[in-house]
Protein backbone atom coordinates (compact mmCIF):
# COMPACT_ATOMS: atom_id res chain seq x y z
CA UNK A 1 9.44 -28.54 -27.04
CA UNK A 2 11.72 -28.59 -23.96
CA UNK A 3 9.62 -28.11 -20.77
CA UNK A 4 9.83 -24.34 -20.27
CA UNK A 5 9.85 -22.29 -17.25
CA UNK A 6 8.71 -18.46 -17.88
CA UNK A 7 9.61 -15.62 -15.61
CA UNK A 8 8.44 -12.53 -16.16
CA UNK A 9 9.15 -8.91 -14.15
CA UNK A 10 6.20 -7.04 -13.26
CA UNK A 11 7.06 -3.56 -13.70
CA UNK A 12 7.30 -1.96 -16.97
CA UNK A 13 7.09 -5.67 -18.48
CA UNK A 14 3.85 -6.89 -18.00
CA UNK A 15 2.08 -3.93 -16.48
CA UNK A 16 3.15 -0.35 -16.71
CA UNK A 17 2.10 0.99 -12.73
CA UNK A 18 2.58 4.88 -14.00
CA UNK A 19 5.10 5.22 -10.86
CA UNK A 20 3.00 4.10 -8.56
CA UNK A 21 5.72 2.20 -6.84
CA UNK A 22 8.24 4.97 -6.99
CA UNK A 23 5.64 7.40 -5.78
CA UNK A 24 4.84 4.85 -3.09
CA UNK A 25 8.14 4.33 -1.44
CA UNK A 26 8.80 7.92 -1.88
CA UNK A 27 5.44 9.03 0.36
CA UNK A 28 6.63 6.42 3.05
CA UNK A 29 9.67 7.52 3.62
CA UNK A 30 8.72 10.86 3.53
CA UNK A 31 5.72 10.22 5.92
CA UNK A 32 8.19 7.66 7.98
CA UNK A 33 11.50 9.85 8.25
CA UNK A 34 10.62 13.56 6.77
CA UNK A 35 12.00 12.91 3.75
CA UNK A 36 12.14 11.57 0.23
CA UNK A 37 15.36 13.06 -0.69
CA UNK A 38 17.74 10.19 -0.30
CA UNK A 39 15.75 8.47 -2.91
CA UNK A 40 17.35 10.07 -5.71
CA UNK A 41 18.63 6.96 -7.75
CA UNK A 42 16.50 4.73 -10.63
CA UNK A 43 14.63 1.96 -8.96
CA UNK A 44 15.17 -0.21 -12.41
CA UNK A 45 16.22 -3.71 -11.81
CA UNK A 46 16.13 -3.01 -8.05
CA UNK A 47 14.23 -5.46 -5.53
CA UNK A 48 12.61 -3.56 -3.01
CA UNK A 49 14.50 -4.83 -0.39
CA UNK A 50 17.34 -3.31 -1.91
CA UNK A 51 15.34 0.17 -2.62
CA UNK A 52 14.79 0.04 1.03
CA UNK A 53 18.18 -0.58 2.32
CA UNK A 54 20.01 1.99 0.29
CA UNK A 55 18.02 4.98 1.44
CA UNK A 56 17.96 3.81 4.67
CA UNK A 57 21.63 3.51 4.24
CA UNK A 58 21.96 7.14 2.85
CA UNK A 59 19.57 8.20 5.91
CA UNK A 60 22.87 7.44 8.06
CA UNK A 61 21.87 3.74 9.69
CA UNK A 62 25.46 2.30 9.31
CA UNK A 63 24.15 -1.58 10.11
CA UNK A 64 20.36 -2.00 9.44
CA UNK A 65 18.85 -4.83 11.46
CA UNK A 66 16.22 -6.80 9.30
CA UNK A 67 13.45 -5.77 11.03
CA UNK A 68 13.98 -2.15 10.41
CA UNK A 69 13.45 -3.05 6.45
CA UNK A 70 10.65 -5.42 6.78
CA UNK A 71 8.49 -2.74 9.30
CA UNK A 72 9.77 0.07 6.37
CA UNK A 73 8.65 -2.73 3.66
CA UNK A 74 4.89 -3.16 5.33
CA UNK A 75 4.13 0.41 5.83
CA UNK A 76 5.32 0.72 2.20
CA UNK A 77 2.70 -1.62 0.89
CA UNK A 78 -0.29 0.36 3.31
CA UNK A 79 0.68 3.46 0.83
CA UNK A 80 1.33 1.60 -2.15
CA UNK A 81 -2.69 0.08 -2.27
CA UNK A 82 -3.57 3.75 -1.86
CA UNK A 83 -1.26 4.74 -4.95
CA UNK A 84 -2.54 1.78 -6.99
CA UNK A 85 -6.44 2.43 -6.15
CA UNK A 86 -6.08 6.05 -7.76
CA UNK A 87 -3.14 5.06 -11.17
CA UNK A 88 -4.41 3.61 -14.24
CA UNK A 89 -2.13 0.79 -14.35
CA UNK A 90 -2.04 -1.44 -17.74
CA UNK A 91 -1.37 -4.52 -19.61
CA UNK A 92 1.64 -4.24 -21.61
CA UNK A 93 0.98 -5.61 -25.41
CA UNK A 94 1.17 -9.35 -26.19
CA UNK A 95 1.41 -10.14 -22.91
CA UNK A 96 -2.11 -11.08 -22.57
CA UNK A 97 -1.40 -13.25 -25.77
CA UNK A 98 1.95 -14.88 -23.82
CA UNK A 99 0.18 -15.74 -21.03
CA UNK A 100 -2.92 -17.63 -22.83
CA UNK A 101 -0.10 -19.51 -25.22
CA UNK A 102 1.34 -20.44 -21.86
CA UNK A 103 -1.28 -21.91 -20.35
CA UNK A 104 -2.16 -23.90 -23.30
CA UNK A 105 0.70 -25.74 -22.81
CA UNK A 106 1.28 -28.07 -20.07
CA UNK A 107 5.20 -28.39 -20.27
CA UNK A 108 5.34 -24.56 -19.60
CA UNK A 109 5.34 -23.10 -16.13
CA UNK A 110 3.60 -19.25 -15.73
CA UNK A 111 5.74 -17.28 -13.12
CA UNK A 112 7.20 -14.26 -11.82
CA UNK A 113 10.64 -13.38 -11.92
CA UNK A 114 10.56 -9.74 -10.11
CA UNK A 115 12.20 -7.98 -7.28
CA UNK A 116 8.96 -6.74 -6.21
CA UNK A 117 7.70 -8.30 -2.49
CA UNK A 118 5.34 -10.90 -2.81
CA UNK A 119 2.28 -8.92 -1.57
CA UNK A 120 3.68 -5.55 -4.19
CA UNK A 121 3.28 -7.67 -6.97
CA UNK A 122 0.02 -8.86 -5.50
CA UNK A 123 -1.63 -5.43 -5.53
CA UNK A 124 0.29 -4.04 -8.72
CA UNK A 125 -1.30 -7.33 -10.69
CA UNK A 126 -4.53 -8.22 -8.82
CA UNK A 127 -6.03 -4.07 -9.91
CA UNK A 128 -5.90 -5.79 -13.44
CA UNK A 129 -6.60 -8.96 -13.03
CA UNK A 130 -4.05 -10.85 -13.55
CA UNK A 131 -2.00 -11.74 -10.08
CA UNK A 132 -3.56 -15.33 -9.96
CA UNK A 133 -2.84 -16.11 -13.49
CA UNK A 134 1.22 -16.77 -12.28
CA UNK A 135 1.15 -19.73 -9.61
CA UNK A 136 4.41 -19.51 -8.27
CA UNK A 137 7.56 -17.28 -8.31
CA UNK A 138 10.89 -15.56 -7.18
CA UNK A 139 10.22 -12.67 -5.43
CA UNK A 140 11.76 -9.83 -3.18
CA UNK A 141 11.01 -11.79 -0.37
CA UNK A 142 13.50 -14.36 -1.38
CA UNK A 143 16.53 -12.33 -1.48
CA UNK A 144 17.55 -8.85 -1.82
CA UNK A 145 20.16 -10.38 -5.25
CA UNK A 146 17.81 -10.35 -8.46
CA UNK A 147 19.89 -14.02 -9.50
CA UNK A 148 18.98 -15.60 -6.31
CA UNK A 149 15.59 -14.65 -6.33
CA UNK A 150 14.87 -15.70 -9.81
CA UNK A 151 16.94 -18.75 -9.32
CA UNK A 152 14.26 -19.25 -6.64
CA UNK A 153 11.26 -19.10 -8.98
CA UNK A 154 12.95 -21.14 -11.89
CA UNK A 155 13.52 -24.20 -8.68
CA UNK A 156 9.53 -23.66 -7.88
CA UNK A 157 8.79 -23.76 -12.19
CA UNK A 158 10.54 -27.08 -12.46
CA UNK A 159 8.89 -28.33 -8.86
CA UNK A 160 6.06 -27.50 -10.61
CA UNK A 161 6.08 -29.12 -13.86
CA UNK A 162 7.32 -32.13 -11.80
CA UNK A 163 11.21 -32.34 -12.73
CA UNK A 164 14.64 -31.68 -12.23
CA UNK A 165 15.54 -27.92 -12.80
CA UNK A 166 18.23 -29.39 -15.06
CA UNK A 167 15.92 -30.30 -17.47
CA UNK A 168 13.91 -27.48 -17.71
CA UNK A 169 14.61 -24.58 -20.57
CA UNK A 170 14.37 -21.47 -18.02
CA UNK A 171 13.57 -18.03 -19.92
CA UNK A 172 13.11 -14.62 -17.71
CA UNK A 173 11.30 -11.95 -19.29
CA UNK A 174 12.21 -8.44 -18.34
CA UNK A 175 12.62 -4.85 -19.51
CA UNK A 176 15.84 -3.80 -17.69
CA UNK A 177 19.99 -4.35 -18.34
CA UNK A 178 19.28 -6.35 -14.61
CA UNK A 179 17.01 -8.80 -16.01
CA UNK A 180 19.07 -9.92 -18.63
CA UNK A 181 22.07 -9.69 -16.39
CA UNK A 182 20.12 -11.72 -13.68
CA UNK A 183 18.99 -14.47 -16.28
CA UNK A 184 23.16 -14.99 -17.52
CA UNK A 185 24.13 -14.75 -13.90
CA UNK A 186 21.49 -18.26 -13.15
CA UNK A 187 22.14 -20.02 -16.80
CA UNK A 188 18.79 -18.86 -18.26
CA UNK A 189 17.91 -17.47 -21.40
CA UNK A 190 16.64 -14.13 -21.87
CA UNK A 191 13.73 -11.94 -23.67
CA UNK A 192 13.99 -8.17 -22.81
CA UNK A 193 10.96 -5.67 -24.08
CA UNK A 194 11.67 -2.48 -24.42
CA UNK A 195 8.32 -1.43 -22.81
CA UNK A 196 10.07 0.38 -19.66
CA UNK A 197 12.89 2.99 -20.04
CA UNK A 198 15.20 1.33 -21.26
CA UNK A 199 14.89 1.33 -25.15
CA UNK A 200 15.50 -1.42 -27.54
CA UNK A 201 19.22 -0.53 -28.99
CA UNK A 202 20.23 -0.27 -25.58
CA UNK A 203 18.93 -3.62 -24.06
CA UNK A 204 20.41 -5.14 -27.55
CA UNK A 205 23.75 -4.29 -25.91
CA UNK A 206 23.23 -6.50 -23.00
CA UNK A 207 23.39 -9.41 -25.63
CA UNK A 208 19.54 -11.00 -24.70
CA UNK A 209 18.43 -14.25 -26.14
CA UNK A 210 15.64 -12.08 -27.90
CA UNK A 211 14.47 -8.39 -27.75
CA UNK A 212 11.15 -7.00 -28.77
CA UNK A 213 9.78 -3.78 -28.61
CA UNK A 214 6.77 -5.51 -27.07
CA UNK A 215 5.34 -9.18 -27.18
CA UNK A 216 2.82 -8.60 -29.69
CA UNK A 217 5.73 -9.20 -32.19
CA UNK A 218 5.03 -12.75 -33.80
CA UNK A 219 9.04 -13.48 -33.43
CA UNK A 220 8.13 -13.63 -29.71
CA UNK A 221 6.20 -17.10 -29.54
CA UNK A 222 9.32 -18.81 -30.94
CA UNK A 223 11.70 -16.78 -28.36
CA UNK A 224 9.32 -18.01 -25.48
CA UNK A 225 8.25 -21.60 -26.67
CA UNK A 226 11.39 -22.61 -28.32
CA UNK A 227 10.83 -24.17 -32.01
């Protein structure tokens, strides 16, 4: 097979958090500016730089210096480890099973592909155990565009498997329109699960390289590993 570079999104792909990110950023802003209001829009797809800067925008900050996000970012992550400790976040289906094929092969890279913040994804995936199964990735951090930032963690996959990301098969796993629109946008293929709320004749529409209701359907190995 042709070394393989996974990405997968965290939220509503490989874990489902309950809304324990929504509820999260919704309690800091509320506890930060008073209100939670201006966060009246779906979060799927988002990064959470982008989450941040739109209700700040709609809070009436015409330019937003970077600093403003990244203190609103931090105190988000104090209140999201107190969301996670009391949710009952859980593994998706399959994706235990993808993630032990994976790592049985060495010309396949494990990584994330998700506009969560480094440190989100940290304590959404460390609660069950799986954060330091994925040894690299494109996150938030790396841009507030979901194409960049997976473009990001595809360059660290093929640094990692010790070539040129030309010759690398990249694949990004996700459950939203943006995931598949983020994978055409960087050349890669595309998987989408309809494990989130988006369901599976609607993510057909967005024309993926494969779509599953989950990844315990035996079609997925091929639409990961290749043939």
């Amino acid at each position: 097979m042709k070394p393989t570079v996974l990405l997968f999104d965290v939220d509503g792909t490989l874990v489902t958090t309950c809304g324990a990110g929504r509820r999260a950023i919704e309690r800091a802003f509320e506890l930060r500016h008073g209100t939670k209001e201006i966060l009246n829009f779906s979060f799927g797809g988002m990064t959470d730089k982008a989450i941040v800067r739109d209700a700040l925008l709609a809070l009436g900050r015409p330019s937003l210096p970077e600093s403003e996000m990244e203190d609103m970012l931090r105190f988000y992550l104090e209140v999201l480890t107190e969301e996670v400790a009391r949710t009952r976040i859980r593994i998706h289906d399959g994706m235990a099973r993808a993630m032990d094929m994976a790592d049985a092969r060495p010309e396949v890279a494990l990584g994330l592909g998700t506009g969560n913040i480094r440190k989100g994804a940290e304590i959404k995936l460390g609660c069950v155990g799986i954060y330091h199964r994925f040894s690299f990735g494109g996150f938030g951090d790396d841009s507030i565009d979901r194409p960049t930032l997976l473009m990001a963690g595809a360059r660290r996959g093929a640094d990692k498997l010790g070539l040129a990301i030309e010759d690398c098969r990249i694949v990004i796993i996700g459950d939203t329109p943006k995931d598949v629109a983020g994978a055409k946008a960087i050349g890669a293929e595309s998987i989408a699960v309809a494990t989130g709320m988006h369901g599976i004749a609607e993510l057909k529409q967005c024309d993926p390289t494969a779509a599953f209701e989950n990844l315990a359907d035996p079609r997925a190995e091929v639409a990961l590993f290749g043939r």
